[in-house]
Protein backbone atom coordinates (compact mmCIF):
# COMPACT_ATOMS: atom_id res chain seq x y z
CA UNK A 1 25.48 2.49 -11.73
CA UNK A 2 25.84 3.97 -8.20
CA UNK A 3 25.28 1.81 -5.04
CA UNK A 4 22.53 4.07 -3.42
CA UNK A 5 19.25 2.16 -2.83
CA UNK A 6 17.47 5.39 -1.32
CA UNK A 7 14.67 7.23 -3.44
CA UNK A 8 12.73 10.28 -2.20
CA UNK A 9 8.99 9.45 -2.64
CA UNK A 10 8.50 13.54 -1.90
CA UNK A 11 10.66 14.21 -5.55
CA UNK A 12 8.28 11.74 -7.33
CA UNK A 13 5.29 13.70 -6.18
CA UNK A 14 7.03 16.83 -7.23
CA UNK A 15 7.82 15.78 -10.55
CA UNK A 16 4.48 14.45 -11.16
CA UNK A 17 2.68 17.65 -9.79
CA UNK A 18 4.90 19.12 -12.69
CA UNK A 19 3.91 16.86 -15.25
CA UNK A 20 0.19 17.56 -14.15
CA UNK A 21 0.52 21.22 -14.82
CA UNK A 22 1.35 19.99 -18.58
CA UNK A 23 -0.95 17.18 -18.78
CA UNK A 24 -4.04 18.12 -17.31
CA UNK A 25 -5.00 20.25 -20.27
CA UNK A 26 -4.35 17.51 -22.39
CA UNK A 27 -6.10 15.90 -20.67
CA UNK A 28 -9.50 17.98 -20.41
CA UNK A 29 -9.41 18.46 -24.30
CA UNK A 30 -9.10 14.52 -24.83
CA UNK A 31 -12.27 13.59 -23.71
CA UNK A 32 -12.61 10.04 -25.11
CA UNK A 33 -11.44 6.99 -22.29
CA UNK A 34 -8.31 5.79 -24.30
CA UNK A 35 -6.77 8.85 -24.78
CA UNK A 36 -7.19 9.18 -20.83
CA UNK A 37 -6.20 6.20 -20.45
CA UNK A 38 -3.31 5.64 -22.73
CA UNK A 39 -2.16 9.49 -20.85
CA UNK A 40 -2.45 8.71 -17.77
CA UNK A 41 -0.39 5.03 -18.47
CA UNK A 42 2.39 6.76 -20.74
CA UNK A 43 2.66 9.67 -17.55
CA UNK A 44 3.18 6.96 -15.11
CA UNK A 45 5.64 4.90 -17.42
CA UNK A 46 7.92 8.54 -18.09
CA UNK A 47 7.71 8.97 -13.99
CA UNK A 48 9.48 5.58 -13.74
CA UNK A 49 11.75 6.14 -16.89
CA UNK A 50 12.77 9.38 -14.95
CA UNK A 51 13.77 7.18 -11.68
CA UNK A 52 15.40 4.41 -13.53
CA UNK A 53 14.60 3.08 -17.20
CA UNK A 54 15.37 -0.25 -15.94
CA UNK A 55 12.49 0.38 -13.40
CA UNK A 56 9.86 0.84 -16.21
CA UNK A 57 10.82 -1.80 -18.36
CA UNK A 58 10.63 -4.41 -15.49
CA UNK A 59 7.21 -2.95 -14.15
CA UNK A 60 6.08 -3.00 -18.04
CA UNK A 61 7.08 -7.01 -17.57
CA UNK A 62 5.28 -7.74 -14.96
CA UNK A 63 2.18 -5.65 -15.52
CA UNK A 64 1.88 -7.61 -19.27
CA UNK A 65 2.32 -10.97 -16.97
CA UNK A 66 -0.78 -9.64 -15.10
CA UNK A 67 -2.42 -8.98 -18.25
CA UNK A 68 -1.65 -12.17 -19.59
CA UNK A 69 -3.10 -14.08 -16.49
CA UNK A 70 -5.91 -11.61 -15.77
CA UNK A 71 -7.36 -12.47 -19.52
CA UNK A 72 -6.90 -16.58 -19.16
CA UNK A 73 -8.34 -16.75 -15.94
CA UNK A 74 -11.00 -14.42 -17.14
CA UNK A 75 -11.48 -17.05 -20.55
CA UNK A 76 -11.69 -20.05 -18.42
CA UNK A 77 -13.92 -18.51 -16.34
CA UNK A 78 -16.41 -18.06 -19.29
CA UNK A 79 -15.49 -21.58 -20.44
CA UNK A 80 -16.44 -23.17 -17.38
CA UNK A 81 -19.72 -22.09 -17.10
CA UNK A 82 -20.85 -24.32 -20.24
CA UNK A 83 -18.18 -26.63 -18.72
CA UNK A 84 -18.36 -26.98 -15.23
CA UNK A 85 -16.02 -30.30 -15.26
CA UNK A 86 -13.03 -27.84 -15.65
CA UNK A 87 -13.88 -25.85 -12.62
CA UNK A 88 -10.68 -27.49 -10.90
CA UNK A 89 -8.53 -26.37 -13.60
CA UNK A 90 -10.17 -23.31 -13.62
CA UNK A 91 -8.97 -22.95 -9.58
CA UNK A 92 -5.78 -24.49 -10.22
CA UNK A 93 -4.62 -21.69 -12.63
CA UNK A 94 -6.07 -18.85 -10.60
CA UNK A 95 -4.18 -20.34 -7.43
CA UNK A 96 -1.16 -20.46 -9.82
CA UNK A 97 -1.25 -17.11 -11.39
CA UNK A 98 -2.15 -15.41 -7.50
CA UNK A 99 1.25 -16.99 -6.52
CA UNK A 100 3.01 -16.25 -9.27
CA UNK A 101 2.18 -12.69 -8.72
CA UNK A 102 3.18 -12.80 -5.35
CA UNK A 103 6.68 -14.34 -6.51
CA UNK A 104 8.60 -11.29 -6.80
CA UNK A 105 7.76 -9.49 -3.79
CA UNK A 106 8.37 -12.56 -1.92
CA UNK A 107 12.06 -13.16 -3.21
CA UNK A 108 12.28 -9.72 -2.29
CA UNK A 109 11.66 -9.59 1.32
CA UNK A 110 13.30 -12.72 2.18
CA UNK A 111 16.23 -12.24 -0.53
CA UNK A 112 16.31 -8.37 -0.64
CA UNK A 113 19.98 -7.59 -1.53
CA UNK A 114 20.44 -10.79 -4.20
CA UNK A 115 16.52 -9.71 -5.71
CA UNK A 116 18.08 -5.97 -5.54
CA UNK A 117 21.08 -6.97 -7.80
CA UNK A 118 19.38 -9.33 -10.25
CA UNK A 119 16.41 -6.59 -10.92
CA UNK A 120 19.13 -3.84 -11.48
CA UNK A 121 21.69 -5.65 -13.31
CA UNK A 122 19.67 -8.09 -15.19
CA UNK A 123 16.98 -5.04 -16.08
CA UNK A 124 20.10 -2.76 -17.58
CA UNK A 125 21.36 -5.69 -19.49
CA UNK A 126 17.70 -5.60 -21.12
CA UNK A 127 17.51 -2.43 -21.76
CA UNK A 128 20.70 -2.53 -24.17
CA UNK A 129 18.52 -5.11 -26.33
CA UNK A 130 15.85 -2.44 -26.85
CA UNK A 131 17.45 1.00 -26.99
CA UNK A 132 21.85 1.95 -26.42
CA UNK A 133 20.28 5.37 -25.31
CA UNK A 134 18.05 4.23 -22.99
CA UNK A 135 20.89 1.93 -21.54
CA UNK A 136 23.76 4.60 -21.68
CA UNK A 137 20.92 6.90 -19.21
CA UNK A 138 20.30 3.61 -17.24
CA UNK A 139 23.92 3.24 -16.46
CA UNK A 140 23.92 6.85 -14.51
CA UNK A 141 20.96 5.89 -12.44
CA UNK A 142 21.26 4.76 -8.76
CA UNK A 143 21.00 0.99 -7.74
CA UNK A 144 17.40 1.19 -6.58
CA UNK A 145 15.07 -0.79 -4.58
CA UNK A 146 11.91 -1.78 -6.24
CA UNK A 147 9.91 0.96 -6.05
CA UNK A 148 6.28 0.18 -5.45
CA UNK A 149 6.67 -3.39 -6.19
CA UNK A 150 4.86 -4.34 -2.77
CA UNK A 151 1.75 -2.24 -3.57
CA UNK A 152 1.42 -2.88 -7.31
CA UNK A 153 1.66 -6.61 -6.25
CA UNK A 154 -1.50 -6.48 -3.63
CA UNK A 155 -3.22 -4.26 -6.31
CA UNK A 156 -2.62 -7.36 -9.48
CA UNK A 157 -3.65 -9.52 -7.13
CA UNK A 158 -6.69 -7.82 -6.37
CA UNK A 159 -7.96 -7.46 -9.83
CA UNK A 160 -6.99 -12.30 -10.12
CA UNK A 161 -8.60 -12.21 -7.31
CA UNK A 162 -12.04 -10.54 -8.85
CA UNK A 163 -11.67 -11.81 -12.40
CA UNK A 164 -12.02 -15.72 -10.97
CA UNK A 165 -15.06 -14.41 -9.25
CA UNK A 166 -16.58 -12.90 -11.59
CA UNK A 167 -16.30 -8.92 -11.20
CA UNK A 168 -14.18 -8.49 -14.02
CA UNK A 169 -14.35 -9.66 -17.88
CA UNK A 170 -10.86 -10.11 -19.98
CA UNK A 171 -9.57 -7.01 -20.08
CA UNK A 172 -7.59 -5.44 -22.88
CA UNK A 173 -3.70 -4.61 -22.68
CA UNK A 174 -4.83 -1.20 -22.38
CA UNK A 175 -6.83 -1.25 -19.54
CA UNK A 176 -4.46 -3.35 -17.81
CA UNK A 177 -1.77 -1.01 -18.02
CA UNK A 178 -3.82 2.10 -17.10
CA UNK A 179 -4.30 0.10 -13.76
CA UNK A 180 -1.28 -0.43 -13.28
CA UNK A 181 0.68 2.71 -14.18
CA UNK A 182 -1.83 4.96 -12.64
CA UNK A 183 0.75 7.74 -11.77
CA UNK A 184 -0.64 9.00 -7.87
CA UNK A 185 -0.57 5.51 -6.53
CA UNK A 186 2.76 4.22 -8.34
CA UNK A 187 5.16 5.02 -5.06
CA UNK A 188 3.62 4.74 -2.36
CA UNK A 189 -0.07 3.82 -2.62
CA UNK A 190 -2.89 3.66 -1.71
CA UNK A 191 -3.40 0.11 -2.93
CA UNK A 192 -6.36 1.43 -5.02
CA UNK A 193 -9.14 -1.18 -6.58
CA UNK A 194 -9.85 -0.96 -10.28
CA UNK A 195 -12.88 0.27 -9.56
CA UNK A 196 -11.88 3.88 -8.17
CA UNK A 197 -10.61 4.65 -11.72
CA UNK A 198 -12.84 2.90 -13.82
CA UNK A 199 -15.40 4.13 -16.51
CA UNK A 200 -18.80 5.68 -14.61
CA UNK A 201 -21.88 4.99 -15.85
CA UNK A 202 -21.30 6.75 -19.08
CA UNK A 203 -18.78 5.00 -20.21
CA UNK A 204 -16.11 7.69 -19.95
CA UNK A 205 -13.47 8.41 -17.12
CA UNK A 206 -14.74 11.39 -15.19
CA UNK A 207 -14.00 14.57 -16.36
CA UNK A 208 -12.32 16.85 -13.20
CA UNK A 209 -14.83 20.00 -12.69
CA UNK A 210 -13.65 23.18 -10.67
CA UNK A 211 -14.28 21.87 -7.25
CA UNK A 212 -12.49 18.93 -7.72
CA UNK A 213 -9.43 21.06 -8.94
CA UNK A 214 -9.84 23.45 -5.60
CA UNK A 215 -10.47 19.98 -2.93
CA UNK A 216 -7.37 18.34 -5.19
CA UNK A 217 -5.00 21.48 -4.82
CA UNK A 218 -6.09 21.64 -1.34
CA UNK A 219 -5.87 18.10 -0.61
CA UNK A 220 -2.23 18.17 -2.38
CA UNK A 221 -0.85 21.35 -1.05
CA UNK A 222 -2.22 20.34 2.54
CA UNK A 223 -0.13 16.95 2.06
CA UNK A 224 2.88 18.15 0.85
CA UNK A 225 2.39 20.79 4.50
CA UNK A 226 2.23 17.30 6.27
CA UNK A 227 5.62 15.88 4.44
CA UNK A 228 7.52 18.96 4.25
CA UNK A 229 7.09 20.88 7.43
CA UNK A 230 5.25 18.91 10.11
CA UNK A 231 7.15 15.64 9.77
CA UNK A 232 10.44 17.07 8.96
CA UNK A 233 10.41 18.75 12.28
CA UNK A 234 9.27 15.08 14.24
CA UNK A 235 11.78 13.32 12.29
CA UNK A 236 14.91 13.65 14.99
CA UNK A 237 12.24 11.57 16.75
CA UNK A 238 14.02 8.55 14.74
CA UNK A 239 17.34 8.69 16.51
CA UNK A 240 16.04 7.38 19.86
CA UNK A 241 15.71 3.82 17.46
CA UNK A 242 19.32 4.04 17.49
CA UNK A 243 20.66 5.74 20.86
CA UNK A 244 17.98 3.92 23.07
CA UNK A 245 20.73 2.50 25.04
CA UNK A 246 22.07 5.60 26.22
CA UNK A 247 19.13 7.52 26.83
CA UNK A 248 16.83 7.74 30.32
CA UNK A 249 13.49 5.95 30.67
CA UNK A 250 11.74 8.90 30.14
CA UNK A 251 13.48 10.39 26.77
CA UNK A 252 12.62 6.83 25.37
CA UNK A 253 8.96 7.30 25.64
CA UNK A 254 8.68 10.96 24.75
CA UNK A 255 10.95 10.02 21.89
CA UNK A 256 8.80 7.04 20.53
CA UNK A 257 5.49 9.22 21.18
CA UNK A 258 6.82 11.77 18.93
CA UNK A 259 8.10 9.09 16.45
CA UNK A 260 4.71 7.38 16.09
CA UNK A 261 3.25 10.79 15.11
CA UNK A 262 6.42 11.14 12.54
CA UNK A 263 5.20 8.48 11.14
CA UNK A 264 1.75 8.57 10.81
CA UNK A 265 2.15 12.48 9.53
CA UNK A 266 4.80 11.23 7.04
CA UNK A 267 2.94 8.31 5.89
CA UNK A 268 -0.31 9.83 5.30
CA UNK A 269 1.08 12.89 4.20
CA UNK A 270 1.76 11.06 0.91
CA UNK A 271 -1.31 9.24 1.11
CA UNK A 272 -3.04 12.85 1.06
CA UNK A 273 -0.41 13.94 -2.18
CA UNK A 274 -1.57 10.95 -3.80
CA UNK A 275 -5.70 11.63 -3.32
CA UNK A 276 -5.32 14.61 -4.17
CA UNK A 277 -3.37 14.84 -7.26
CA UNK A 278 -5.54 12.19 -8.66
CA UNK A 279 -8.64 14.38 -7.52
CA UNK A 280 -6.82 17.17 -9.83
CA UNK A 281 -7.96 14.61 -12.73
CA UNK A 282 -11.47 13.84 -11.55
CA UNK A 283 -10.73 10.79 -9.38
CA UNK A 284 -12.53 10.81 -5.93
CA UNK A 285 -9.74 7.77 -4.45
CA UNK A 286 -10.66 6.00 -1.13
CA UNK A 287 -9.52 7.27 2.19
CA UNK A 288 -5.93 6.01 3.02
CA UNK A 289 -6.38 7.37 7.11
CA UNK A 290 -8.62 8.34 9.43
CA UNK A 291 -7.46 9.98 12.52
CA UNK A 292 -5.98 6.36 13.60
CA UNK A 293 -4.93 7.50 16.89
CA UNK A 294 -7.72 8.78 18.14
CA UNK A 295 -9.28 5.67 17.53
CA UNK A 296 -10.98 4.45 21.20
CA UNK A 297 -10.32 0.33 20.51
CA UNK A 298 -7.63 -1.40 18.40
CA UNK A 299 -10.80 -2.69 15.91
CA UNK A 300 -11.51 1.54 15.37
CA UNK A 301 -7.53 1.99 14.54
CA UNK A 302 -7.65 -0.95 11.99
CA UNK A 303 -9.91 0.70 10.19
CA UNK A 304 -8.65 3.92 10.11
CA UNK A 305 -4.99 3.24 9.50
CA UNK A 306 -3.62 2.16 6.14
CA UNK A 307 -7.45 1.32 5.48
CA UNK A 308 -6.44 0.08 1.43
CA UNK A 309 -4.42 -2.23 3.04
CA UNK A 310 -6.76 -3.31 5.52
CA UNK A 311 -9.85 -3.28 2.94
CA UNK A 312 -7.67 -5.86 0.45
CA UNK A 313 -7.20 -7.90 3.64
CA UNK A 314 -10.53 -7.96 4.93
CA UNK A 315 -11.82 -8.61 0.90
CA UNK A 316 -9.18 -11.39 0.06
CA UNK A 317 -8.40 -12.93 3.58
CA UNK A 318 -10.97 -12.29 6.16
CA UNK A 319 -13.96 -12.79 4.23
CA UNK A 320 -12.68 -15.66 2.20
CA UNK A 321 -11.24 -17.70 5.36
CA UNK A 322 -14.83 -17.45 6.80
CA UNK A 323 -14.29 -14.40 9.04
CA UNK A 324 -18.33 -13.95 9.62
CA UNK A 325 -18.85 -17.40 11.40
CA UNK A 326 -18.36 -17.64 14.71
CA UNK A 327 -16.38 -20.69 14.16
CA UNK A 328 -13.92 -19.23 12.09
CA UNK A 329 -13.59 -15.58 13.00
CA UNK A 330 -10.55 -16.12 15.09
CA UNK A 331 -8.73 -17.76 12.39
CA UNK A 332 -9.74 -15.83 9.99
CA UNK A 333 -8.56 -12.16 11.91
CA UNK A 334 -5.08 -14.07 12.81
CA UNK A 335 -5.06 -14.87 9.03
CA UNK A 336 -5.98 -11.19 8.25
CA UNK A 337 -3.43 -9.54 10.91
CA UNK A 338 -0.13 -11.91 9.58
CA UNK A 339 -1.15 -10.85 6.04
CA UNK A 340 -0.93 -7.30 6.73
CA UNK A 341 2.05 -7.66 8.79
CA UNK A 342 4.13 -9.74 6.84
CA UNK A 343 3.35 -7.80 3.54
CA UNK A 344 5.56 -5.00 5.14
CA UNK A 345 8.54 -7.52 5.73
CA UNK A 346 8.56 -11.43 6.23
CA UNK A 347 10.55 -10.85 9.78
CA UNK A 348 10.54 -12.22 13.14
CA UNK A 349 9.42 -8.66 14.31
CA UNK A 350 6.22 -8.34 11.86
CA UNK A 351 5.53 -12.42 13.17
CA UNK A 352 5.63 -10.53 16.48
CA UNK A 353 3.64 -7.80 15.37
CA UNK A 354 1.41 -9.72 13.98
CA UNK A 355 0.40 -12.08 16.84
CA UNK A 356 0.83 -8.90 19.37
CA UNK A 357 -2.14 -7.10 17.39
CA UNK A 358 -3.91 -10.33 16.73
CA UNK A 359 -4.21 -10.72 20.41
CA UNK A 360 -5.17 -7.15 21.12
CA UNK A 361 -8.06 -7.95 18.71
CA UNK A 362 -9.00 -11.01 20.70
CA UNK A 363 -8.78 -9.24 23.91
CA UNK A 364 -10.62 -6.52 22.34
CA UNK A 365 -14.04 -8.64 21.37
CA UNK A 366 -13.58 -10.69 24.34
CA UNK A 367 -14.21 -7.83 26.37
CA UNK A 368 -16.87 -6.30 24.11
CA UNK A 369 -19.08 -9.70 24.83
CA UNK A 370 -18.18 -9.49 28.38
CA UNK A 371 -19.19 -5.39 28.34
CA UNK A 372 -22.12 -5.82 26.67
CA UNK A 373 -23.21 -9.22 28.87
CA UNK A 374 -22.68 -6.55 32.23
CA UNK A 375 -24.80 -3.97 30.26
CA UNK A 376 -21.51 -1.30 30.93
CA UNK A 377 -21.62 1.90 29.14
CA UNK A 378 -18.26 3.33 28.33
CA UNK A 379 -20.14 6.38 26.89
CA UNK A 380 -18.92 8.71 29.80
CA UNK A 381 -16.30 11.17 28.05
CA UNK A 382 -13.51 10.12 30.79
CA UNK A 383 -14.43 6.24 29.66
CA UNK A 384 -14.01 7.35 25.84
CA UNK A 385 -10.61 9.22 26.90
CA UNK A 386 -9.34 6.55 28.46
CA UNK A 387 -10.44 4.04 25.77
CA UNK A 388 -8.48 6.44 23.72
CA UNK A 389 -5.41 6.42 25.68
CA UNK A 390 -4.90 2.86 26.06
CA UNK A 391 -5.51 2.16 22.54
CA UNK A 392 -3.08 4.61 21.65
CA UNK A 393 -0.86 3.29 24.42
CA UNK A 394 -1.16 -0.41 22.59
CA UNK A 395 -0.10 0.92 19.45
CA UNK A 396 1.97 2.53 19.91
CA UNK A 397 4.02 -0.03 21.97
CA UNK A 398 4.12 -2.14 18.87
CA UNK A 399 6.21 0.78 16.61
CA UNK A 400 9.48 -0.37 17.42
CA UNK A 401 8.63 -3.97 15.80
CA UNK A 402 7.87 -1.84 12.68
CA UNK A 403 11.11 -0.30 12.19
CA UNK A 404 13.73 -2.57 14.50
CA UNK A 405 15.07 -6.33 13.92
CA UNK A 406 13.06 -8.57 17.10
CA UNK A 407 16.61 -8.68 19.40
CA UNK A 408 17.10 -5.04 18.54
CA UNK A 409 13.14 -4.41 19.50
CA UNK A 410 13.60 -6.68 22.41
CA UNK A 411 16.50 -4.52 23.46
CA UNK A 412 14.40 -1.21 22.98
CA UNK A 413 11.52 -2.62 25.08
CA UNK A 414 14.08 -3.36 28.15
CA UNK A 415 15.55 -0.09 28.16
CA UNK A 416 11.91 1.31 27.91
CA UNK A 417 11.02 -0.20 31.27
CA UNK A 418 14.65 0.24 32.83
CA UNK A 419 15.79 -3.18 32.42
């Protein structure tokens, strides 16, 4: 195995939009739900034998763990309601199997390179149990990261998290899988609910008609635009994370303008691969973004940047730590914000950024209550622009705690201001 822990998410997409071209008549001619389902699971598990066989066989491990403690917390569930004496247990195991599924991606981000090496080594080693050929291919593979762990964890979680209350019955191995190997969202997202690709009200997985294959191609090509040409030419943008020191004032903050825009364009980019492929197969998936930075208050930009993330926050923290009563709705959105922080990386910076946007949230209704108290109208178009501006301005001040360890960040933001 090579040491190289980089993996294009932009040769994924391309090999899936391959596969599609084979698979979608397949899939039009098998009309019944399994065969969907069992095509679209196999597609995804061959996109992840293709990266790394080790790869699939430790995604087909913990997906079958999910299964396992989707199915007893749904049975328990069932149990307890002629039971209601085992109600505790009944919290006890869905507590256990929510952490348990949180376990890996946890060792991960605060052991990355020790989690990197036992997932690679330990998942070749398994693979010569099952197949030499298999093994022999694994062997010529990179050392990889583990691709799409953090998502696929927040999207198991999910579906515990609406099996103990009540959403979902025990669901077969089957549909499990098909939830978890979905092939658009594999990568890089979105962190899709089960219910985006479940059965409609017939009982069948929708069927893709002609204008879903035109918005999908669209949707795909106008994604793959974003990726390919429009970030690729912001991406120099990057260097100022490193060079900062020896740069002006002024080149910093042109620099990390045009780097906040790399990112968003590369980042939704595949969000807009990913909605659209699927579309190719009948699957209208949620929004991922929408127009974040032209949003006119920091509440606006939460919910139109990485809105899965922020709608399995607001489900799973914010609503369940009481976010709706006025007692608790301060709690509850620092709860929220630290959540979706520190599931990009448990780090001093993403505390920071955490607590930095948890404030500008505070601020935020603060001065909505104080606004609306005054009766001021900020509906003048040079109010909205500036509401605009400064939100912007807000945000993007927070980039650098994104992408930079906190002394490095701390560094950045002293050379920003001359110091």
């Amino acid at each position: 195995m090579k040491f190289s822990l980089e993996y294009s998410s932009t040769a994924f997409f391309l090999d899936l939009l391959a596969l599609s071209l084979l698979l979608l008549p397949i899939y039009l001619v098998a009309s019944g739900t399994r065969t969907r389902q069992v095509t679209l699971t196999l597609s995804g598990l061959y996109l992840l034998l293709f990266i790394a066989p080790r790869l699939a066989l430790l995604s087909l491990f913990f997906w079958l763990l999910v299964f396992a403690m989707q199915r007893l917390i749904a049975n328990l569930e069932n149990k307890a309601q002629e039971k209601p004496d085992i109600s505790s247990l009944v919290l006890f195991v869905f507590i256990a199997a929510v952490l348990g599924t949180l376990t890996p991606m946890l060792w991960w981000k605060t052991q990355e390179w020790e989690f990197v090496k036992l997932i690679n080594l330990s998942g070749n080693s398994a693979l010569s149990l099952f197949s030499r050929t298999l093994w022999e291919i694994d062997l010529a593979r990179n050392i990889i990261m583990p691709v799409g762990l953090s998502f696929a964890t927040f999207r198991a979680v999910d579906l515990l998290v609406k099996t103990y209350i009540g959403k979902f019955r025990a669901m077969s191995l089957r549909e499990v899988f098909y939830y978890g190997f979905f092939p658009p969202v594999l990568v890089v997202g979105p962190i899709i609910e089960y219910e985006e690709i479940k059965e409609g009200a017939s009982g069948k997985l929708p069927a893709p008609k002609s204008d879903d294959f035109l918005a999908g191609a669209l949707r795909t090509a106008w994604g793959f635009f974003k990726v390919l040409f429009l970030a690729s030419l912001l991406q120099p943008s990057a260097q100022i994370l490193d060079t900062f020191n020896t740069q002006s004032v002024s080149t910093i903050w042109i620099y990390l303008f045009v780097y906040t825009w790399f990112f968003y364009i590369n980042f939704s980019g595949y969000s807009d691969i990913a909605i659209g492929i699927a579309r190719l197969y009948g699957f209208k998936l949620k929004e991922n973004f929408n127009n974040p930075f032209f949003a006119r208050n920091i509440i606006e930009f939460w919910s139109s940047w990485h809105m899965s993330l922020y709608r399995f926050a607001r489900r799973n923290v914010f609503v369940p730590l009481g976010g709706y009563r006025e007692n608790r709705h301060l709690y509850a959105l620092a709860g929220t914000m630290m959540t979706i922080a520190l599931w990009h990386a448990l780090s001093a910076s993403m505390v920071t950024f955490g607590i930095y946007h948890t404030i500008g949230l505070i601020l935020h209704r603060q001065f909505t209550k104080w606004k609306d108290r005054n009766n001021i109208s900020l509906d003048h178009p040079a109010a909205q622009l500036a509401c605009l501006l400064f939100t912007y301005l807000f945000v993007m001040l927070s980039f650098p705690l994104i992408v930079l360890p906190l002394g490095t960040a701390l560094e950045f933001y002293g050379s920003m201001f001359g110091m």
